[in-house]
Protein backbone atom coordinates (compact mmCIF):
# COMPACT_ATOMS: atom_id res chain seq x y z
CA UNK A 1 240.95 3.21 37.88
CA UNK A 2 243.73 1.49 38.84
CA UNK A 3 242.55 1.23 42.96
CA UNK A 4 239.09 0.65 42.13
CA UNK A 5 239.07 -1.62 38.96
CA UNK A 6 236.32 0.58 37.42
CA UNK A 7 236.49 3.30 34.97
CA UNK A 8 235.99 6.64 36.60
CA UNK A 9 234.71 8.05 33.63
CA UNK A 10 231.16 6.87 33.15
CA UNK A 11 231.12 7.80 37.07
CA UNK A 12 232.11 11.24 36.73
CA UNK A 13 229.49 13.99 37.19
CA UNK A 14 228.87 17.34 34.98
CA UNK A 15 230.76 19.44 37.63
CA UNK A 16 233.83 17.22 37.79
CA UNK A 17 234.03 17.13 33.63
CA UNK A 18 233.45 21.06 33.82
CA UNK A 19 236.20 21.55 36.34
CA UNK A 20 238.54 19.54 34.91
CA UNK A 21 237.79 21.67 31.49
CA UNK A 22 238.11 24.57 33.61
CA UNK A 23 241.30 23.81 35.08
CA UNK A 24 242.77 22.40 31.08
CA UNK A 25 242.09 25.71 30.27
CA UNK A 26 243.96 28.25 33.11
CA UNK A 27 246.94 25.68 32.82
CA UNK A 28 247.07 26.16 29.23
CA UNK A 29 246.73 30.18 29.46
CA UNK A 30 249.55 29.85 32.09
CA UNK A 31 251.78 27.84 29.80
CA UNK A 32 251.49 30.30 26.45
CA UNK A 33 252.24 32.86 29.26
CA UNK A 34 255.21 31.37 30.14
CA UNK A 35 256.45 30.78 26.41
CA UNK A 36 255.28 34.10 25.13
CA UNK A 37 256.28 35.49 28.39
CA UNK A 38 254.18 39.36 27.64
CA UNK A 39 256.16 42.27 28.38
CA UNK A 40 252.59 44.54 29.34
CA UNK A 41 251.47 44.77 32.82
CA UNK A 42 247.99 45.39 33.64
CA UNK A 43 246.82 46.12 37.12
CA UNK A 44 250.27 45.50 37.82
CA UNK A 45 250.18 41.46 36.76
CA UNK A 46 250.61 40.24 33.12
CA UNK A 47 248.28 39.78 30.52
CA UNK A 48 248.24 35.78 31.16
CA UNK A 49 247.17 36.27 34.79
CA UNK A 50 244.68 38.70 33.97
CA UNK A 51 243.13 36.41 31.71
CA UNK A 52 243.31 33.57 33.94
CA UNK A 53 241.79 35.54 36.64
CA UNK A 54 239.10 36.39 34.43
CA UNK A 55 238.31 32.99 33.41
CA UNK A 56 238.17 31.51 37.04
CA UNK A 57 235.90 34.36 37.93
CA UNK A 58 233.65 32.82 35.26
CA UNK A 59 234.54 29.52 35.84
CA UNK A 60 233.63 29.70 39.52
CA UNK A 61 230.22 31.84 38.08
CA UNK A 62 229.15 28.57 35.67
CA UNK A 63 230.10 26.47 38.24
CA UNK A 64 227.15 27.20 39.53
CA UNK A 65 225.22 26.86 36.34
CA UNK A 66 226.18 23.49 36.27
CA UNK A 67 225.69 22.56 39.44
CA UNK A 68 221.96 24.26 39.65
CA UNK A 69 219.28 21.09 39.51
CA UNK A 70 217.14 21.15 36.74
């Protein structure tokens, strides 16, 4: 906005607000991982990365849900 002159948000398109959600959402696993820091190891990687895996895996799945014309 501050280049351009011109809000970006009325310009942004469903797959930028979904992977901007997307990312809002692994950061803030990441950061209760880090404060709660979990003691349990799963597949030899904390519960917090396990979860964040799991949630890009679907991330990158609707992704494509989004991105699909209608």
């Amino acid at each position: 906005m501050l280049i351009s002159g011109k809000p970006v948000l009325p310009q942004a398109h469903a797959t930028d607000i979904y992977l901007t959600a997307v990312a809002i959402l692994l950061t803030l696993v990441y950061m209760l991982g880090l404060i709660f820091r979990p003691k349990r190891k799963i597949l030899g990687m904390g519960l917090d990365s396990l979860v964040v895996l799991v949630l890009y895996l679907l991330g990158v799945a609707g992704l494509f849900a989004v991105a699909a014309p209608a």
